[in-house]
Protein backbone atom coordinates (compact mmCIF):
# COMPACT_ATOMS: atom_id res chain seq x y z
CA UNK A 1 78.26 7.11 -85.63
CA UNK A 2 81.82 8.21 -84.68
CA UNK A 3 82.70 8.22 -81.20
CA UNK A 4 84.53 11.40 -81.87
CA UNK A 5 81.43 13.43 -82.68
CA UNK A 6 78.62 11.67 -81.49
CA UNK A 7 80.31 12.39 -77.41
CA UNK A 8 79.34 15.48 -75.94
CA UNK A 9 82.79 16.20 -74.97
CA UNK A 10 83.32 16.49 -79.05
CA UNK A 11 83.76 19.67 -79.82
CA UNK A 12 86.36 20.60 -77.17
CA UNK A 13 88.68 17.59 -77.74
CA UNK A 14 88.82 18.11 -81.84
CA UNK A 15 89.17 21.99 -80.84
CA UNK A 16 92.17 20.95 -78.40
CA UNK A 17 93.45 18.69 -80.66
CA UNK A 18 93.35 20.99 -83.72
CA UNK A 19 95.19 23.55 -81.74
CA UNK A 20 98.01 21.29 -80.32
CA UNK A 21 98.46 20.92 -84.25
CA UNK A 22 98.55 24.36 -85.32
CA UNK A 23 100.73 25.70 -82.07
CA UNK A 24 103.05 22.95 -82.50
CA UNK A 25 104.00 23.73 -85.71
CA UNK A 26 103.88 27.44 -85.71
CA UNK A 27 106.55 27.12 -82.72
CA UNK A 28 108.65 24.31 -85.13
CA UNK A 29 108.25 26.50 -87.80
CA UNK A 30 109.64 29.48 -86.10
CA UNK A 31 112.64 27.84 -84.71
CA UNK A 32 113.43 26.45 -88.04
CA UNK A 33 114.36 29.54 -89.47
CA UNK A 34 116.16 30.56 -86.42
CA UNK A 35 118.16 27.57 -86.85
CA UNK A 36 118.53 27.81 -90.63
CA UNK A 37 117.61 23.94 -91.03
CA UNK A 38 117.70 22.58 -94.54
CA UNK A 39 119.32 25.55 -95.93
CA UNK A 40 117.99 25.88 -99.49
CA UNK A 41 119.88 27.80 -102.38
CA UNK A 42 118.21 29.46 -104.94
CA UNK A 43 119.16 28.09 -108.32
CA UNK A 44 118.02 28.63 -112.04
CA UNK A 45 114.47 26.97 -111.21
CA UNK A 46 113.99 28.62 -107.89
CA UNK A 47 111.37 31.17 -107.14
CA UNK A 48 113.21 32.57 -104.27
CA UNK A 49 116.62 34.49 -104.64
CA UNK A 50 117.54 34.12 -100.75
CA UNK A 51 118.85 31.08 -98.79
CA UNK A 52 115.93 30.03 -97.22
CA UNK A 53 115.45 26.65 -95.01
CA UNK A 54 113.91 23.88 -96.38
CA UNK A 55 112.42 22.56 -93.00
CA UNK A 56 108.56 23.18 -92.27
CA UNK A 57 107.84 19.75 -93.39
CA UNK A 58 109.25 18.96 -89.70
CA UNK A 59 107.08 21.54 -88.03
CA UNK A 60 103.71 20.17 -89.97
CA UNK A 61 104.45 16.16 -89.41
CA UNK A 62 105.34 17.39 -85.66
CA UNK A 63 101.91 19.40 -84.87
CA UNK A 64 100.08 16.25 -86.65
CA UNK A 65 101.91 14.00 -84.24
CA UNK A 66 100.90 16.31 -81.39
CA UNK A 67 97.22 16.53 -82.60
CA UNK A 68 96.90 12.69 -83.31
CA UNK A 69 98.10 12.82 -79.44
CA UNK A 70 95.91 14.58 -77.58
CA UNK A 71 92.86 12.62 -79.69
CA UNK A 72 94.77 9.60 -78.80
CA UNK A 73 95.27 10.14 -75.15
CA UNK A 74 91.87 11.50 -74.92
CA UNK A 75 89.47 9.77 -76.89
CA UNK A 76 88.24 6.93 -78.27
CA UNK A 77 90.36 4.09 -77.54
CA UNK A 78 89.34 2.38 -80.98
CA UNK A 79 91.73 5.26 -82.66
CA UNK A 80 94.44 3.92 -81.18
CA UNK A 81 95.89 1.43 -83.36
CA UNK A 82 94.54 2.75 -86.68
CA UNK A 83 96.41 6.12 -86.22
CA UNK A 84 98.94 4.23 -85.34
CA UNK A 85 99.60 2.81 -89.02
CA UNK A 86 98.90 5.62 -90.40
CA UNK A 87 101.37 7.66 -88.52
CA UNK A 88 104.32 4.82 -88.88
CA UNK A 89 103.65 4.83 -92.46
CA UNK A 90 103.36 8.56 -92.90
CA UNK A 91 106.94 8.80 -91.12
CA UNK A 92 108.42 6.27 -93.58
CA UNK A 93 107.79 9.08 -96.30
CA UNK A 94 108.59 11.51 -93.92
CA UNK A 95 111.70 10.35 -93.61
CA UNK A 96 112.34 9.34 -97.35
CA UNK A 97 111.69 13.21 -97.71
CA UNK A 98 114.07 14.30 -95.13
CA UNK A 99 116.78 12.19 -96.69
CA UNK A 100 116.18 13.32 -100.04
CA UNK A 101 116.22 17.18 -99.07
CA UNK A 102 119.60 16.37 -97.17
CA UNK A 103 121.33 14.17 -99.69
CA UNK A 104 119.42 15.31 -102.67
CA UNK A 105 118.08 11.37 -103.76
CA UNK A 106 118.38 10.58 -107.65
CA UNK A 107 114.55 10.42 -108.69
CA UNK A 108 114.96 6.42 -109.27
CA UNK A 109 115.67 5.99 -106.16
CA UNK A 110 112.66 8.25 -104.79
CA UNK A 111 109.99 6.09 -106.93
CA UNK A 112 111.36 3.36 -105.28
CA UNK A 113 110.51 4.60 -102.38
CA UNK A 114 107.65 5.95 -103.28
CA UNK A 115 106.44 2.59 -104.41
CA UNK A 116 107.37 0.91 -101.04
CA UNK A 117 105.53 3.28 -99.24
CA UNK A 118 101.95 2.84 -101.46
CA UNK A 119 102.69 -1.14 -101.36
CA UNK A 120 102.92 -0.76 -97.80
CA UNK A 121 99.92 0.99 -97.41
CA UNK A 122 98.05 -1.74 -99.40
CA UNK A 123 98.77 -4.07 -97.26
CA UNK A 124 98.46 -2.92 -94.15
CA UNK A 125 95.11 -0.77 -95.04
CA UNK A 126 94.03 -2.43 -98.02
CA UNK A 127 93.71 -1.02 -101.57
CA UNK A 128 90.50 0.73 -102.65
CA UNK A 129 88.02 -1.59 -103.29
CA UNK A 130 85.45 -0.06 -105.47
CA UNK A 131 85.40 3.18 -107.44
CA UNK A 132 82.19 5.27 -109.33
CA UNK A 133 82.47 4.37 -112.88
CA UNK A 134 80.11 6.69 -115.13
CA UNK A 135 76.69 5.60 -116.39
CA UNK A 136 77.51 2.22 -114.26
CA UNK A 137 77.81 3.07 -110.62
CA UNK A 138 80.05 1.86 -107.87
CA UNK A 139 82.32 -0.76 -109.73
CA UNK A 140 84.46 -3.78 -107.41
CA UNK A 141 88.13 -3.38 -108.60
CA UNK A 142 89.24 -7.06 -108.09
CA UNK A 143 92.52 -8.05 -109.25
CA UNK A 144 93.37 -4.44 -110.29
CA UNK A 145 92.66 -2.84 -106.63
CA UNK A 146 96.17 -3.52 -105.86
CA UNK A 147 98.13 -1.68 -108.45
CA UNK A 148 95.54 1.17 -109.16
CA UNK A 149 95.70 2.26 -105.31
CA UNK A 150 99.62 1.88 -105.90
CA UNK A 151 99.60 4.25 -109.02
CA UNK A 152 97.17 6.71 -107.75
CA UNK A 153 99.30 7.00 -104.07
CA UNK A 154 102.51 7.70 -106.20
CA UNK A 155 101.19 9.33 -108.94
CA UNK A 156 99.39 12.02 -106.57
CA UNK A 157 102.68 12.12 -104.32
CA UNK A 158 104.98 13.35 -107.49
CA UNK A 159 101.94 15.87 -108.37
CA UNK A 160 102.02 17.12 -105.45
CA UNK A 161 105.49 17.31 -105.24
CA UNK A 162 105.65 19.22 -108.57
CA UNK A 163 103.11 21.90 -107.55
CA UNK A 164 104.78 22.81 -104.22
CA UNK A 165 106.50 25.75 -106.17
CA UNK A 166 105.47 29.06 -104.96
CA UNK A 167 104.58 30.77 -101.40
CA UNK A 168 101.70 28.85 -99.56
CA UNK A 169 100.36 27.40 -103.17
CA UNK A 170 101.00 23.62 -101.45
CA UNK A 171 100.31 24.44 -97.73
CA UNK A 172 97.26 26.21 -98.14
CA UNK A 173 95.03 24.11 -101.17
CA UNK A 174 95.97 20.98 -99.14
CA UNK A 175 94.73 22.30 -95.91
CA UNK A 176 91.24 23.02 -97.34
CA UNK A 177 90.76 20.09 -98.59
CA UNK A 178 91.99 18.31 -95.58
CA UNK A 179 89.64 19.99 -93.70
CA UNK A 180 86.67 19.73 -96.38
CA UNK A 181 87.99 15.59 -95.34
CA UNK A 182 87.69 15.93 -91.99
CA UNK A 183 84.25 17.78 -92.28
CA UNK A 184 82.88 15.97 -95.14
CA UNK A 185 83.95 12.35 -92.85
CA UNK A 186 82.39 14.38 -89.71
CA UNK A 187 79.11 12.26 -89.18
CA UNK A 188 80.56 9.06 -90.94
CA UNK A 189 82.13 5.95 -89.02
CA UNK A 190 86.08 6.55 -89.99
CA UNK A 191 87.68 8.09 -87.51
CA UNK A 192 91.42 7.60 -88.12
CA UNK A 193 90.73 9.33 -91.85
CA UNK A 194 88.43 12.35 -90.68
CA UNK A 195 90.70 13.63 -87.69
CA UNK A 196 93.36 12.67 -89.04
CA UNK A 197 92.86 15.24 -91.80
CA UNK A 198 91.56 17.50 -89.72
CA UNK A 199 94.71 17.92 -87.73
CA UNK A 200 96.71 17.61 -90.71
CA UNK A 201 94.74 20.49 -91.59
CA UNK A 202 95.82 22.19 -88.31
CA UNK A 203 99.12 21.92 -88.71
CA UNK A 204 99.64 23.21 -92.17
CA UNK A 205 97.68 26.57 -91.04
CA UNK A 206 100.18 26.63 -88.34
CA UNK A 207 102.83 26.34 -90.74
CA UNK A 208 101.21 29.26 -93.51
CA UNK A 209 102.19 32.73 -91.82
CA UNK A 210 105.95 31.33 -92.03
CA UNK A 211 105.57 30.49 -95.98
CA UNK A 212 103.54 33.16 -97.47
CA UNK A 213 103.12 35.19 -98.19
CA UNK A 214 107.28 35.86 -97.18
CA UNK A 215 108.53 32.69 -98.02
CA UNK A 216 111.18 32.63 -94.95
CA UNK A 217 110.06 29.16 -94.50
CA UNK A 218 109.88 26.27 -97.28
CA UNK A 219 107.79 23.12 -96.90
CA UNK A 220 110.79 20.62 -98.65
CA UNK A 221 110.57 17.27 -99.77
CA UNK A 222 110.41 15.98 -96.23
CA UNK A 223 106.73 17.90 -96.58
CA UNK A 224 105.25 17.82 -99.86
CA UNK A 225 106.14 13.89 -99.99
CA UNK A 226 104.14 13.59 -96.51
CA UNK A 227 101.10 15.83 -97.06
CA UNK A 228 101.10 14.54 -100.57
CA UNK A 229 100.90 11.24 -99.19
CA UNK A 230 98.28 11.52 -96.76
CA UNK A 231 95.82 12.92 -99.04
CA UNK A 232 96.84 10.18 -101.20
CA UNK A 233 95.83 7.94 -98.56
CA UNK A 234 92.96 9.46 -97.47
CA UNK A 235 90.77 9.30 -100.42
CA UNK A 236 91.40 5.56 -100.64
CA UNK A 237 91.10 5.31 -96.84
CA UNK A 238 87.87 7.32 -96.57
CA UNK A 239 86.20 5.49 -99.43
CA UNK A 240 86.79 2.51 -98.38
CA UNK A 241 85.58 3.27 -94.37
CA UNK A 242 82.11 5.22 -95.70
CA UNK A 243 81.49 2.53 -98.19
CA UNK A 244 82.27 4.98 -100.65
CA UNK A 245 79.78 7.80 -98.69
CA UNK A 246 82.94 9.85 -99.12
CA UNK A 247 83.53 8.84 -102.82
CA UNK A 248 86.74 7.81 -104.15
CA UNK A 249 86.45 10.77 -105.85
CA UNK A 250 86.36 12.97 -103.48
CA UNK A 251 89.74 14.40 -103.13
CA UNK A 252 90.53 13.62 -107.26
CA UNK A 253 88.01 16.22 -107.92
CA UNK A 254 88.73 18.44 -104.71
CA UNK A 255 92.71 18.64 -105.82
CA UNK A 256 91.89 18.79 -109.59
CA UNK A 257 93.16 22.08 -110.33
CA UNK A 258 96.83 20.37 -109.15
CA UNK A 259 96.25 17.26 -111.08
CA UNK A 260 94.99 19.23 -113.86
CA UNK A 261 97.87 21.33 -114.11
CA UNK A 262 100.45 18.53 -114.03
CA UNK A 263 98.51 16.65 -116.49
CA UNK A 264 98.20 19.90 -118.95
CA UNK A 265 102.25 20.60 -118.85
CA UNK A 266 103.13 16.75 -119.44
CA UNK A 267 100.24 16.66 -122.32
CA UNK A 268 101.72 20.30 -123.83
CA UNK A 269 105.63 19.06 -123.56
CA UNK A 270 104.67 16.07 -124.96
CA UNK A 271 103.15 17.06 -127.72
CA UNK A 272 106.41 19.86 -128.16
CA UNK A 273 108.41 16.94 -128.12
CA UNK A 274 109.83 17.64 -125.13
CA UNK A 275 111.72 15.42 -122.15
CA UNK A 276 108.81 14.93 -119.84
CA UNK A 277 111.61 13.53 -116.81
CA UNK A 278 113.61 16.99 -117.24
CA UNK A 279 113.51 19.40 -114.73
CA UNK A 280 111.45 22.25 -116.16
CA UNK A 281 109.40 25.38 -115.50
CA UNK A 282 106.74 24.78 -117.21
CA UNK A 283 103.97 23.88 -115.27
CA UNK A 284 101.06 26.56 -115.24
CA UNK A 285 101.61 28.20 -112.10
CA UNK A 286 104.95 28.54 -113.17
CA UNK A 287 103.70 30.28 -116.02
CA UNK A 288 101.48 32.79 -114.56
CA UNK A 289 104.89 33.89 -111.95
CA UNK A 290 106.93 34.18 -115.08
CA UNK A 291 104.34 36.25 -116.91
CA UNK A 292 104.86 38.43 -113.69
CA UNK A 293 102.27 37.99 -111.39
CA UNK A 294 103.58 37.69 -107.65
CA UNK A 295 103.77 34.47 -105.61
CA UNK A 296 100.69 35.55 -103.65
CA UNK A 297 98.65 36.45 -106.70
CA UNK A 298 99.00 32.56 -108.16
CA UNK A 299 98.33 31.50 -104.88
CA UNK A 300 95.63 33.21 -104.41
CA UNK A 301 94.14 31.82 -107.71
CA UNK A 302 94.95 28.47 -107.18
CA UNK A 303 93.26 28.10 -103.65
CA UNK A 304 90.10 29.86 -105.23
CA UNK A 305 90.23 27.37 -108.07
CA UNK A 306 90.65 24.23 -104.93
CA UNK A 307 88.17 26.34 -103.22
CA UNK A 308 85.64 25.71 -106.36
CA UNK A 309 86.32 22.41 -106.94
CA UNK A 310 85.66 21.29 -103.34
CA UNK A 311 82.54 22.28 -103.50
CA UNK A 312 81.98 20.09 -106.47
CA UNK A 313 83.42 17.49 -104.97
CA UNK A 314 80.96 18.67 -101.75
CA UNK A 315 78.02 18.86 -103.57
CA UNK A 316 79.11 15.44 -105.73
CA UNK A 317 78.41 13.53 -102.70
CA UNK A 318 74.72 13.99 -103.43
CA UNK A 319 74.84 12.19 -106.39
CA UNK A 320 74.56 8.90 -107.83
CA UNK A 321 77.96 6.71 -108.03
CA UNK A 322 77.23 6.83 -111.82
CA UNK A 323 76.91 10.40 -112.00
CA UNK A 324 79.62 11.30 -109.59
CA UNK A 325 82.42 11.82 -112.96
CA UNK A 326 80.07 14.97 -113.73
CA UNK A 327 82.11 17.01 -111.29
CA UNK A 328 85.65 16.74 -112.20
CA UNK A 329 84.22 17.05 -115.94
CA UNK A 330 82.48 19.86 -115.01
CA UNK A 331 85.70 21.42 -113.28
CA UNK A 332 87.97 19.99 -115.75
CA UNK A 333 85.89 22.26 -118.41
CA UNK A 334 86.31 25.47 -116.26
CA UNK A 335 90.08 25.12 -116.07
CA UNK A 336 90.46 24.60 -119.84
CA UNK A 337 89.87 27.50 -121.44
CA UNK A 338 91.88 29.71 -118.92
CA UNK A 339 94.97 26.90 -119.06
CA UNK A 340 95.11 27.52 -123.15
CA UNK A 341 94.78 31.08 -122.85
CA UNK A 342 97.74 30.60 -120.41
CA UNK A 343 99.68 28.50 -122.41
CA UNK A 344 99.40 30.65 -125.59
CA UNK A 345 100.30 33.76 -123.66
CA UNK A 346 103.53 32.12 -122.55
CA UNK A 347 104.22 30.94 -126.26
CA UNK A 348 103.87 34.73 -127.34
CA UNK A 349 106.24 35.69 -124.75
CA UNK A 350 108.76 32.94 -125.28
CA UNK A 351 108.82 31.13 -122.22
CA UNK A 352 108.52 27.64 -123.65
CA UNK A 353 111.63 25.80 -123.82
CA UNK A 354 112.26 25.16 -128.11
CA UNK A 355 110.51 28.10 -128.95
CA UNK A 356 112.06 29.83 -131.78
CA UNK A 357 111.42 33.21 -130.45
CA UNK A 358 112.08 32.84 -126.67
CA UNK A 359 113.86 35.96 -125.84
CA UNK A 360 114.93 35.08 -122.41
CA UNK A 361 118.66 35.02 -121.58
CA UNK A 362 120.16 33.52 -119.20
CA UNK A 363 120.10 36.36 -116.91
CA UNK A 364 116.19 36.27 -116.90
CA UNK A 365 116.20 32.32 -116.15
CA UNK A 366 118.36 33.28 -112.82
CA UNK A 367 116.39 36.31 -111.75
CA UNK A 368 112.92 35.23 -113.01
CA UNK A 369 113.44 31.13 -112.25
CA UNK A 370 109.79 29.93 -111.03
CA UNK A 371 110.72 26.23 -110.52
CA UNK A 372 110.55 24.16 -107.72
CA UNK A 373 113.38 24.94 -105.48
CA UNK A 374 113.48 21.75 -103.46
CA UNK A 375 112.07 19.04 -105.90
CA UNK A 376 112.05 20.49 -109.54
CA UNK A 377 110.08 18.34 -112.11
């Protein structure tokens, strides 16, 4: 049982500890825009049309630190030196994030790092070593742990990365499913994965009321490459603590709708023959802005969609390993049909870069731009 919930003493020190999180980075986040950091300028991708800093990735790593604090000065001792790791490594992205959103990184050099950071976690925390294959069950990996835990950590940082494009889409979908983490990991023997997503979870709520649904506040590479990792790292970490309790598919299915839209605009640009590396505004959510809904509309729609696939990837923990690919299926199903009707929508309208009968000028792309402002695909 974890020491952290099995002591009677529980529910106050994850309360406290959740609340350092959130206070400490509503007060960051608030003297970030006073101080302008990171100022970002809208461009022909942006969604915003207002300099607007760049910098709550700084107030959300800082209330995790200060939540990871109080559970490490007052808890379990055994936390220690796993949280540790975890935060040493999280900082490395951190601050690969920071420098990128300061001296605007070429992309090679942000795989790279990328890379170093998801090799680094291998060896320190070890790659995942099993993973639910249908009709077949839990599977051992082998020789191809190593580079599938590398490929999912940096594949799931650039999707996350991609999707951080309107008002509180990013901040919000990852918090619930952080804290989905940190409940579904609640009775379970991994400590360092469940509160650290739970204060993770914290933090990002006390970053929200600065990002949406007003926008004065932008998460920036120095916090979409962090959160992005530490989901990342969590659904290998958890699986591999719970003996796959919390299945490796856990936070796959929980954060389909984002993987599902990044996968849909690479397919659909693909098969338009289009550059898949270019920066673009593409992507789905992108889509449904452009079309003219607000920033708090798609968000809205995207955390009910997260919302719906958690609890598939809740109620998937009641299943067999070989039946556990029966929820993202089943959610990859419900998110087709609305995706095409989507995509055709935006065809009609033009918004698709080679269409013959886009009618956009380039007056539109500045005043209606729906990219990402800090890290544009």
């Amino acid at each position: 049982m974890n020491a952290f919930f099995s002591a009677g003493a529980a529910p106050f020190l994850v309360g406290g500890a959740g609340l350092a999180a959130l206070l400490v980075a509503l007060l960051m986040s608030r003297l970030a825009i006073a101080q302008g950091w990171l100022p970002d300028h809208p461009n022909g991708r942006s969604s915003h049309q207002r300099v607007t800093p760049r910098s709550g990735g700084v107030a959300v790593f800082a209330g995790w630190l200060a939540g990871l604090g109080v559970l490490a000065f007052a808890g379990d001792p055994d936390f220690i030196p796993g949280a540790l790791r975890l935060v040493l490594l999280a900082g490395a992205v951190f601050a690969l994030g920071l420098i990128d959103d300061i001296l605007e990184l070429r992309a090679l050099w942000k795989f790279v790092g990328q890379v170093a950071a998801a090799v680094a976690y291998v060896a320190i925390f070890g790659p995942l070593s099993f993973a639910p294959a249908p009709f077949v069950g839990d599977v051992p990996l082998g020789l191809l742990a190593a580079p599938i835990t590398v490929f999912w950590i940096v594949g799931f940082m650039n999707a996350f990365n991609f999707m951080d494009g309107v008002n509180g889409i990013a901040a919000a979908c990852a918090g619930f499913v952080l804290f989905a983490v940190a409940v579904a990991g609640a009775n379970l023997d991994i400590g360092v994965w469940a509160m650290s997503a739970g204060v993770a979870a914290a933090a990002l709520v006390g970053f929200l009321p600065q990002n949406f649904p007003g926008g004065r506040l932008f998460m920036g590479d120095n916090g979409s490459q962090t959160v992005g990792f530490l989901l990342a790292a969590m659904a290998v970490g958890a699986a591999n603590a719970s003996d796959g309790a919390v299945s490796a598919l856990f936070i796959p299915t929980a954060m389909a709708p984002f993987i599902f839209d990044v996968g849909f605009t690479l397919l659909h640009r693909a098969a338009r023959r289009q550059s898949i590396p270019t920066a673009h505004r593409e992507h789905l959510y992108q889509l449904l802005l452009r079309l003219g809904l607000s920033h708090a509309a798609v968000t809205s729609i995207y955390l009910s969609l997260t919302a719906l696939s958690t609890a598939a990837a809740i109620a998937m923990l009641r299943l067999e390993p070989q039946n556990q690919w029966l929820a993202p299926l089943a959610i990859l199903i419900v998110l087709s049909a609305p995706a095409i009707l989507v995509f055709r929508r935006a065809q009609r309208a033009g918004l698709l870069a080679g269409d013959a009968a886009n009618a956009e000028t380039a007056a539109d792309e500045a005043s209606l731009g729906a990219g990402v402002s800090h890290a544009a695909e």
